[in-house]
PDB file of N, CA and C in Angstrom:
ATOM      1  N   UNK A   1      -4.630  -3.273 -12.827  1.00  0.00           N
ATOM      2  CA  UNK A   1      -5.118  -1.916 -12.792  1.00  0.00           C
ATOM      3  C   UNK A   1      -4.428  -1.127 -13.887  1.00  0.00           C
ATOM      4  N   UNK A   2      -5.097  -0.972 -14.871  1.00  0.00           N
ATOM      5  CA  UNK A   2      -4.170  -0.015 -16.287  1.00  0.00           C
ATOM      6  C   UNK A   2      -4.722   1.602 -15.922  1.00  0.00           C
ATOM      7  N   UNK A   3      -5.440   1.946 -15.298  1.00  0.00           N
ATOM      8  CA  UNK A   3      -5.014   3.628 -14.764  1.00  0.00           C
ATOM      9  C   UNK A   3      -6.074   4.239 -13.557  1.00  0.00           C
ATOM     10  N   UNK A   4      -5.937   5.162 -13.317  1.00  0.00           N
ATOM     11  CA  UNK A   4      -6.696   5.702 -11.736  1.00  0.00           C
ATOM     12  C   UNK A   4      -8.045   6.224 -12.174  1.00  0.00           C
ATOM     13  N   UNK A   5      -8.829   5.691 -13.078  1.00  0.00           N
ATOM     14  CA  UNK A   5      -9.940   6.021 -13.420  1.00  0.00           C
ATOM     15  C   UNK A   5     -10.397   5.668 -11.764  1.00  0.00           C
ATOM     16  N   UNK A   6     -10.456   4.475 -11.484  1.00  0.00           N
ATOM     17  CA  UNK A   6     -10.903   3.940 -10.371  1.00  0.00           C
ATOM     18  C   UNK A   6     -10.677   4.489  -9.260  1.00  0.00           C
ATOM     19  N   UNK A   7      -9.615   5.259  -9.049  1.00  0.00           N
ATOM     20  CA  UNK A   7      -9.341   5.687  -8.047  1.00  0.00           C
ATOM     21  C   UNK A   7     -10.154   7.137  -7.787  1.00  0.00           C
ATOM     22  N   UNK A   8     -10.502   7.903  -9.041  1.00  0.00           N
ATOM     23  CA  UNK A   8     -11.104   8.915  -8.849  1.00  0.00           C
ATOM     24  C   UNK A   8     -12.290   8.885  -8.439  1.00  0.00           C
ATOM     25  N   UNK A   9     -13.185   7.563  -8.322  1.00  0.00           N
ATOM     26  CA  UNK A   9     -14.325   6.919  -8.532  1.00  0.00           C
ATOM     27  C   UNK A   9     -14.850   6.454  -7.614  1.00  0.00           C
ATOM     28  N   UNK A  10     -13.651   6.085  -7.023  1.00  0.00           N
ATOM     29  CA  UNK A  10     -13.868   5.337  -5.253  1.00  0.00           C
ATOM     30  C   UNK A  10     -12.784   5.495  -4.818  1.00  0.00           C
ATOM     31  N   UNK A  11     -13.230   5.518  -3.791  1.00  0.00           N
ATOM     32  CA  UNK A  11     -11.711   5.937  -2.408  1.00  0.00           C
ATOM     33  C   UNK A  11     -10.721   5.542  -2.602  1.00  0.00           C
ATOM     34  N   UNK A  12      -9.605   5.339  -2.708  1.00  0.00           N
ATOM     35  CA  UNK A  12      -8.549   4.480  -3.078  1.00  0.00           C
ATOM     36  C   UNK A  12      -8.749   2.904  -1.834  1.00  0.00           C
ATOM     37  N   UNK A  13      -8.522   3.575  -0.914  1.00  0.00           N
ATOM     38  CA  UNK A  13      -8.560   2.266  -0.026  1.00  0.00           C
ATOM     39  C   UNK A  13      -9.833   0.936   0.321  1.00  0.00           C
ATOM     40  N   UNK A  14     -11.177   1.709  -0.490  1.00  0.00           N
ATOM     41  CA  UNK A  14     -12.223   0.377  -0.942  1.00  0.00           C
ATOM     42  C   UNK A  14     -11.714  -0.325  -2.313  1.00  0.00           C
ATOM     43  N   UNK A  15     -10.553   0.181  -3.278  1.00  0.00           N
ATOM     44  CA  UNK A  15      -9.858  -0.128  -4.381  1.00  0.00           C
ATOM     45  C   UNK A  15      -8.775  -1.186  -4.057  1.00  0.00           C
ATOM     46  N   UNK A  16      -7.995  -0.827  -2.739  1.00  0.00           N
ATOM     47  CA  UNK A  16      -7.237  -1.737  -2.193  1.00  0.00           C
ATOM     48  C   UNK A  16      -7.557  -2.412  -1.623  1.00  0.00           C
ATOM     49  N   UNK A  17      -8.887  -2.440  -0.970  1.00  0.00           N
ATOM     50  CA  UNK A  17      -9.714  -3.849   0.350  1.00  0.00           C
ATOM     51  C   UNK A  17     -10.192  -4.349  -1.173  1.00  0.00           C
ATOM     52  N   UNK A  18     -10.867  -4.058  -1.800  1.00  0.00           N
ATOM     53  CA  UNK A  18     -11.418  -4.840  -3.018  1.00  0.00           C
ATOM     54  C   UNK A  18     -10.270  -5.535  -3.677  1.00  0.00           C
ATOM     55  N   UNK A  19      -9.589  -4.815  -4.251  1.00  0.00           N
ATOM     56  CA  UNK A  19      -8.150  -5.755  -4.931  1.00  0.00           C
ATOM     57  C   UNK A  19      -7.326  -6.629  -4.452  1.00  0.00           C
ATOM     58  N   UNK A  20      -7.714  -6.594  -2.701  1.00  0.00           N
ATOM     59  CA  UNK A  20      -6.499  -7.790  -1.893  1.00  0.00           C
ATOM     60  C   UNK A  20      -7.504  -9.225  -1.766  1.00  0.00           C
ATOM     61  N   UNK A  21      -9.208  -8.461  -1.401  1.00  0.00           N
ATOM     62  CA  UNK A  21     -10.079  -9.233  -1.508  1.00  0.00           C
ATOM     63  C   UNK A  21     -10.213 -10.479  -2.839  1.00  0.00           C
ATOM     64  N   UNK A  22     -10.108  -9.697  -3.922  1.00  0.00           N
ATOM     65  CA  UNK A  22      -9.998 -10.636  -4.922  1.00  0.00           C
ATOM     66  C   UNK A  22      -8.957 -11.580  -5.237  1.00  0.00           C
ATOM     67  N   UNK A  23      -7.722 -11.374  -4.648  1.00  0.00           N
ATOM     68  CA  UNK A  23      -6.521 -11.764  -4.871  1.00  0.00           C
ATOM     69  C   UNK A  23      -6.424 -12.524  -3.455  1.00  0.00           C
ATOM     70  N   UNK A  24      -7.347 -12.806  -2.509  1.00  0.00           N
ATOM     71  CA  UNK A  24      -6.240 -13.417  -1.251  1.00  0.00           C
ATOM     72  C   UNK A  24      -5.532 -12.933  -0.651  1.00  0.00           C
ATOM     73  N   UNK A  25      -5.172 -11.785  -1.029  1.00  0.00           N
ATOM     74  CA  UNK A  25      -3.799 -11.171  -0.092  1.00  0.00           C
ATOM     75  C   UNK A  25      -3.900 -10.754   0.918  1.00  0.00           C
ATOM     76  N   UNK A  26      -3.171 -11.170   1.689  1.00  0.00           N
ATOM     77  CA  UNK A  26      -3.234 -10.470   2.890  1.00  0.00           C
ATOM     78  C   UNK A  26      -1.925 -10.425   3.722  1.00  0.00           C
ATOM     79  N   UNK A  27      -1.195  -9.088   4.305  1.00  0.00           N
ATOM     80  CA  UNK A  27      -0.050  -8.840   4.471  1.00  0.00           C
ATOM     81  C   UNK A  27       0.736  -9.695   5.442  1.00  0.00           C
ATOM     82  N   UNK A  28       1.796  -9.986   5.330  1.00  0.00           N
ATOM     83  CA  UNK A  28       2.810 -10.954   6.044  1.00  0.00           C
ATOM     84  C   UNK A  28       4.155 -10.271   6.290  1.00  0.00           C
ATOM     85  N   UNK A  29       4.518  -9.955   7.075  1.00  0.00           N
ATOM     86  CA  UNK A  29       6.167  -8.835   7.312  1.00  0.00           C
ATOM     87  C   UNK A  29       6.843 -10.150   6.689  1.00  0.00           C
ATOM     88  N   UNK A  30       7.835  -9.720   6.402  1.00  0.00           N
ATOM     89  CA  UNK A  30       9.071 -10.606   5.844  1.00  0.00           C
ATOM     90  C   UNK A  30      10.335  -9.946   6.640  1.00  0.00           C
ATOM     91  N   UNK A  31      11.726 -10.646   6.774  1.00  0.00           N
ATOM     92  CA  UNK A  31      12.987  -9.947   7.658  1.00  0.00           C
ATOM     93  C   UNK A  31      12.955  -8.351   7.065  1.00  0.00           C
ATOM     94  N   UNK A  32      13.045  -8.357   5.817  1.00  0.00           N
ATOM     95  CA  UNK A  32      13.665  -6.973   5.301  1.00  0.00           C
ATOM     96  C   UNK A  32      12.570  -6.170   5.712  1.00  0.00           C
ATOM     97  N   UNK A  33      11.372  -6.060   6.279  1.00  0.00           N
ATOM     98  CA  UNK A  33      10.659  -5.519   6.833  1.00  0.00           C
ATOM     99  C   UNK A  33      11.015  -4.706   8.352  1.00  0.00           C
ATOM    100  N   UNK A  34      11.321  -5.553   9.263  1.00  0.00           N
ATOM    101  CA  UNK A  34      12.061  -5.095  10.336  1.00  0.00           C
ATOM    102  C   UNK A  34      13.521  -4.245  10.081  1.00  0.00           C
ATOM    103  N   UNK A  35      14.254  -4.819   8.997  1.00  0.00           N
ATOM    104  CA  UNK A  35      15.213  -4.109   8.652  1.00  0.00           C
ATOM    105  C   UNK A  35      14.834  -2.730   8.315  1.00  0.00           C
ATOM    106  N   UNK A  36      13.759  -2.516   7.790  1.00  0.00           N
ATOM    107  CA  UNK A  36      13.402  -1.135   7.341  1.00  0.00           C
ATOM    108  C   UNK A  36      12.529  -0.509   8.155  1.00  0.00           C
ATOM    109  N   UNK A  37      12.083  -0.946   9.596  1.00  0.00           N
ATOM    110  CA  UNK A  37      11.864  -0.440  10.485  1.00  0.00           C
ATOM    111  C   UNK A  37      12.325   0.415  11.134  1.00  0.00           C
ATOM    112  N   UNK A  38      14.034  -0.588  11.703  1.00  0.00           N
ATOM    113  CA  UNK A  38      14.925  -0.179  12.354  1.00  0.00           C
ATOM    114  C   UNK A  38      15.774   0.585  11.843  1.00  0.00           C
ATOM    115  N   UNK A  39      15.822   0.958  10.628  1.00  0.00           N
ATOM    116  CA  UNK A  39      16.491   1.896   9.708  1.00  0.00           C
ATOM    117  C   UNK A  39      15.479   3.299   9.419  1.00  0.00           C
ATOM    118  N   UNK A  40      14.488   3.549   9.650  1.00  0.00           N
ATOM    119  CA  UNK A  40      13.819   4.348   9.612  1.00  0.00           C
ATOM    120  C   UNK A  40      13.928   4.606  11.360  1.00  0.00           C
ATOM    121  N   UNK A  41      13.470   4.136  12.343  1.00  0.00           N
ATOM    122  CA  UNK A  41      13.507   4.987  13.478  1.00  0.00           C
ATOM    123  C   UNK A  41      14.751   5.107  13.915  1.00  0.00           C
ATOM    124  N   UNK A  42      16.264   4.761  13.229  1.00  0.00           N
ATOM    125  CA  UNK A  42      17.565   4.937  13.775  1.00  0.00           C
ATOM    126  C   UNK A  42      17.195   6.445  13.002  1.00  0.00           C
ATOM    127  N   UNK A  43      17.100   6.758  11.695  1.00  0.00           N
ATOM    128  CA  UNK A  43      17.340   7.981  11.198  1.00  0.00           C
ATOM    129  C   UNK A  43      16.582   8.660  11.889  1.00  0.00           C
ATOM    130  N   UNK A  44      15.315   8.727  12.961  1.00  0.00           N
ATOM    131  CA  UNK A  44      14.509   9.713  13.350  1.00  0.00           C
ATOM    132  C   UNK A  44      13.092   9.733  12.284  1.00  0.00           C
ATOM    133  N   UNK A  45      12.791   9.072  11.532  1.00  0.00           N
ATOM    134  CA  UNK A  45      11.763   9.333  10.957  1.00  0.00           C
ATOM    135  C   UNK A  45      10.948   8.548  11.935  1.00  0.00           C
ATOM    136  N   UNK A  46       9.578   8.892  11.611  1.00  0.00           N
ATOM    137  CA  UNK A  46       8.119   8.223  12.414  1.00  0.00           C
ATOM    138  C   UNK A  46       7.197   7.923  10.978  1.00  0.00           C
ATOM    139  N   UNK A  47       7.940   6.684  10.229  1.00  0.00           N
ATOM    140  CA  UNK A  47       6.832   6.338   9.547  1.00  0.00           C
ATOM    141  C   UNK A  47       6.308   4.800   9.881  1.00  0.00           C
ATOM    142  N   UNK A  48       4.968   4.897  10.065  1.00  0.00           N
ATOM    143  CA  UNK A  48       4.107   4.052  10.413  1.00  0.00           C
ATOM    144  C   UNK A  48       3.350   3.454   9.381  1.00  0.00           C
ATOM    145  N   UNK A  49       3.331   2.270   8.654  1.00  0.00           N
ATOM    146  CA  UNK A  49       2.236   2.033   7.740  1.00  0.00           C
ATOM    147  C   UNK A  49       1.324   1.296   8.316  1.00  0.00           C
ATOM    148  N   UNK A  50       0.052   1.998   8.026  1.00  0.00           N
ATOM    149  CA  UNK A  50      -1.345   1.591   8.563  1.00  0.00           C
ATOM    150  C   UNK A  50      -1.850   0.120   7.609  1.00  0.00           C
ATOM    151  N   UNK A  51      -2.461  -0.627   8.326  1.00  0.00           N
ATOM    152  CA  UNK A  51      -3.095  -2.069   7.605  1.00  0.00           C
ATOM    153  C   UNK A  51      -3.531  -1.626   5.781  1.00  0.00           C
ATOM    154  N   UNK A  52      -4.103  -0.496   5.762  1.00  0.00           N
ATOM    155  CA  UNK A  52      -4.153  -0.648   4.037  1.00  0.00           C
ATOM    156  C   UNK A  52      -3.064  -0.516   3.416  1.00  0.00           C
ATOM    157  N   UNK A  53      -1.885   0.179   4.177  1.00  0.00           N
ATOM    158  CA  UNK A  53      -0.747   0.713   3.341  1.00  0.00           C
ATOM    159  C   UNK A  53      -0.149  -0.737   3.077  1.00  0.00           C
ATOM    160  N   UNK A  54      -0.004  -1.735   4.142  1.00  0.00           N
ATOM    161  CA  UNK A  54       0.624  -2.789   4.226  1.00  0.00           C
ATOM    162  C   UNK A  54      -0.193  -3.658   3.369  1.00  0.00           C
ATOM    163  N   UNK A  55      -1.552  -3.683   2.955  1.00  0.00           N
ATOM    164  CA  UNK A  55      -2.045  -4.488   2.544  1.00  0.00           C
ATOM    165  C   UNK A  55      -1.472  -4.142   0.533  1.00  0.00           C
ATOM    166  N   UNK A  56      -1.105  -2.895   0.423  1.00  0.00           N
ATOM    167  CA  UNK A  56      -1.186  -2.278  -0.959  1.00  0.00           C
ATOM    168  C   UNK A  56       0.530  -3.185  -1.075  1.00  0.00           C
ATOM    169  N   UNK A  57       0.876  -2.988   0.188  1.00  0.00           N
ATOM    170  CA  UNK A  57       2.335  -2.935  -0.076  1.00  0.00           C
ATOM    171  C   UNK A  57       2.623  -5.139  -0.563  1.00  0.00           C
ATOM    172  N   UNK A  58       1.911  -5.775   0.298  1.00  0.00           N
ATOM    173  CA  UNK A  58       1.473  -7.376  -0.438  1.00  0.00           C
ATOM    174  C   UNK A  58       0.782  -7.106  -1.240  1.00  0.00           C
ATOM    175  N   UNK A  59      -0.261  -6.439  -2.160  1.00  0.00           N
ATOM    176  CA  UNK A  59      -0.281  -6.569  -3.715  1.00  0.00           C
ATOM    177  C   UNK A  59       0.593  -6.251  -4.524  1.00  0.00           C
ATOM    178  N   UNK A  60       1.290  -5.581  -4.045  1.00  0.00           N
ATOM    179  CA  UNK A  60       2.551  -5.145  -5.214  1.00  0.00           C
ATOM    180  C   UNK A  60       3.541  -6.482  -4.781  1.00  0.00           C
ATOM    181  N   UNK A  61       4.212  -7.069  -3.647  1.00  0.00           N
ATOM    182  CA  UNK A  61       5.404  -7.980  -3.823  1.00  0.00           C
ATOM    183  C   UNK A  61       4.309  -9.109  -4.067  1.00  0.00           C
ATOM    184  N   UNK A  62       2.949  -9.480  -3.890  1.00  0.00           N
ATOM    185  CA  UNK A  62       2.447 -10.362  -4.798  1.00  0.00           C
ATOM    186  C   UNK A  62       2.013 -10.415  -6.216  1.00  0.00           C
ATOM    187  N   UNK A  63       2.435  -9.483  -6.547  1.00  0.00           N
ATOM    188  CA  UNK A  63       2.492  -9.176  -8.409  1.00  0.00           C
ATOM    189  C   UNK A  63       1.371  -9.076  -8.948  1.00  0.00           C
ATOM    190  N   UNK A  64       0.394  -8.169  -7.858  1.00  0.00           N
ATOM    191  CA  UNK A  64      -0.910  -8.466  -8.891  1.00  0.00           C
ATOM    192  C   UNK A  64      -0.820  -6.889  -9.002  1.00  0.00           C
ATOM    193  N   UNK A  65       0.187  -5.586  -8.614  1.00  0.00           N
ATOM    194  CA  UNK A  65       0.099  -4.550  -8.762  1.00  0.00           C
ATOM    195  C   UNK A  65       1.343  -3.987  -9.222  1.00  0.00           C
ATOM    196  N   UNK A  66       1.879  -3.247 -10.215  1.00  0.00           N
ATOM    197  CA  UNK A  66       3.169  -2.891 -10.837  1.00  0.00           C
ATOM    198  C   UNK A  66       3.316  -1.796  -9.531  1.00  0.00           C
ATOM    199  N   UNK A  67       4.888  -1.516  -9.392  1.00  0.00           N
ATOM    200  CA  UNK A  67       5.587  -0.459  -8.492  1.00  0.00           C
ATOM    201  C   UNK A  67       4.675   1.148  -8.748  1.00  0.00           C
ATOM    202  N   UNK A  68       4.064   1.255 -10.488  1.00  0.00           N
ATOM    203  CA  UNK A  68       3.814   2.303 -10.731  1.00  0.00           C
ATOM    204  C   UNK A  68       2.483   2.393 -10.316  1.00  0.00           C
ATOM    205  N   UNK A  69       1.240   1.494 -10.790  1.00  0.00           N
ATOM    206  CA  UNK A  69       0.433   1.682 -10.054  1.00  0.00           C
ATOM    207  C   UNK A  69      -0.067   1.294  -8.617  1.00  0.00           C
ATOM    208  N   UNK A  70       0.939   0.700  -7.924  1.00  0.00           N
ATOM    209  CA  UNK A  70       0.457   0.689  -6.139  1.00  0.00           C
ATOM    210  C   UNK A  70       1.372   2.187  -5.932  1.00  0.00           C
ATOM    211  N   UNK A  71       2.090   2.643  -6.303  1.00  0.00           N
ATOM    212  CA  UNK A  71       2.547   4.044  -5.870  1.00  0.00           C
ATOM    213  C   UNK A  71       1.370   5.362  -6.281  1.00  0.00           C
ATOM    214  N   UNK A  72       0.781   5.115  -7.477  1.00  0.00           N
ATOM    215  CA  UNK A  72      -0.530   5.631  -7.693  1.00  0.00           C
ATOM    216  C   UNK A  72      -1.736   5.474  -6.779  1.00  0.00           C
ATOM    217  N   UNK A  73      -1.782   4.817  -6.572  1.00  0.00           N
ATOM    218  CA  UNK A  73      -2.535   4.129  -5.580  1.00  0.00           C
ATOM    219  C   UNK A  73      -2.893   4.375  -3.927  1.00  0.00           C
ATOM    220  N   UNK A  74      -0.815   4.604  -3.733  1.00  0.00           N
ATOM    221  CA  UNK A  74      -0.509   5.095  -2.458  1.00  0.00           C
ATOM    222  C   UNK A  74      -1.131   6.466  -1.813  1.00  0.00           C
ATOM    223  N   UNK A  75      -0.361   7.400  -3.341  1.00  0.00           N
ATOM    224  CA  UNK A  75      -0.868   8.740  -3.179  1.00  0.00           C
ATOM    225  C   UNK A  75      -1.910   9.001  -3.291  1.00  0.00           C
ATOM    226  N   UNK A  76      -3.180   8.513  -4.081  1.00  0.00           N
ATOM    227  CA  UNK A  76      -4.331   8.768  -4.154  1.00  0.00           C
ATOM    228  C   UNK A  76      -5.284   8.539  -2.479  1.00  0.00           C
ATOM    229  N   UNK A  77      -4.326   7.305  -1.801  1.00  0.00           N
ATOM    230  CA  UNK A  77      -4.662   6.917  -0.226  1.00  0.00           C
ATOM    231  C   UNK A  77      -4.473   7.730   0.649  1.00  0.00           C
ATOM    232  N   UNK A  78      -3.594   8.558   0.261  1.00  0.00           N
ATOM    233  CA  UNK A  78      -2.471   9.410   1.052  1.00  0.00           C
ATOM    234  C   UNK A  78      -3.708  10.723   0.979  1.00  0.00           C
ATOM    235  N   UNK A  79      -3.853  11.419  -0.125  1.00  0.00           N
ATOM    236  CA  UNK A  79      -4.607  12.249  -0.359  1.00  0.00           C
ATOM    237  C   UNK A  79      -6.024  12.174   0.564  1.00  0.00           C
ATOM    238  N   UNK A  80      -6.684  10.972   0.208  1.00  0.00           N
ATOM    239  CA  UNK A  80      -7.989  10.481   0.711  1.00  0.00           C
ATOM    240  C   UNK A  80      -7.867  10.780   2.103  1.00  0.00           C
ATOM    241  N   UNK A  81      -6.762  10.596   3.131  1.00  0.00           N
ATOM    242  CA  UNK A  81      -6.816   9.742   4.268  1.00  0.00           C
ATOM    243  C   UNK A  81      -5.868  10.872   5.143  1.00  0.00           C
ATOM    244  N   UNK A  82      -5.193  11.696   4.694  1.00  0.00           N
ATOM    245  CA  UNK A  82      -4.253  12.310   5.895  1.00  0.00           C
ATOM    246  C   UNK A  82      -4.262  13.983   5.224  1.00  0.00           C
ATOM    247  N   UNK A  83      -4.377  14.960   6.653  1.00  0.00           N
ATOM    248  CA  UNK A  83      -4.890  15.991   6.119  1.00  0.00           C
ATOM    249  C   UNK A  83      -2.897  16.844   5.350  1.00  0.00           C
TER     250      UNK A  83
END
């Protein structure tokens, strides 16, 4: 993905079902996952990632998405999806 043309274009999250689609991916927790569970609800936060967030979050540690654009990506989801 070289920039958010796409994203302006289509929803972000038919960008991320399409991009995991092409790639196979599909999300798998790993330990440091739970670690950052339990480190988020010890501090009191309530963050929850929903199946696309998790799915964006295996294209990026499967390398088919740089840190900069699945964080582009995120927010454009974020925008789309929560008031």
């Amino acid at each position: 993905m070289d920039d958010t043309t796409s994203v302006k274009t289509r929803a972000a999250q038919d960008e991320i079902l399409a991009l995991a689609r092409q790639h196979g991916v599909t999300y798998k927790p790993i330990p440091l996952d739970k670690l950052g569970d339990a480190i988020t609800r010890l501090a009191g936060d309530e963050v929850e990632l929903d199946d696309t967030e998790r799915l964006l979050l295996a294209l990026e540690r499967a390398g088919h998405l740089s840190t900069k654009d699945a964080n582009r990506l995120h927010v454009a989801y974020l925008r789309q999806h929560r008031p």
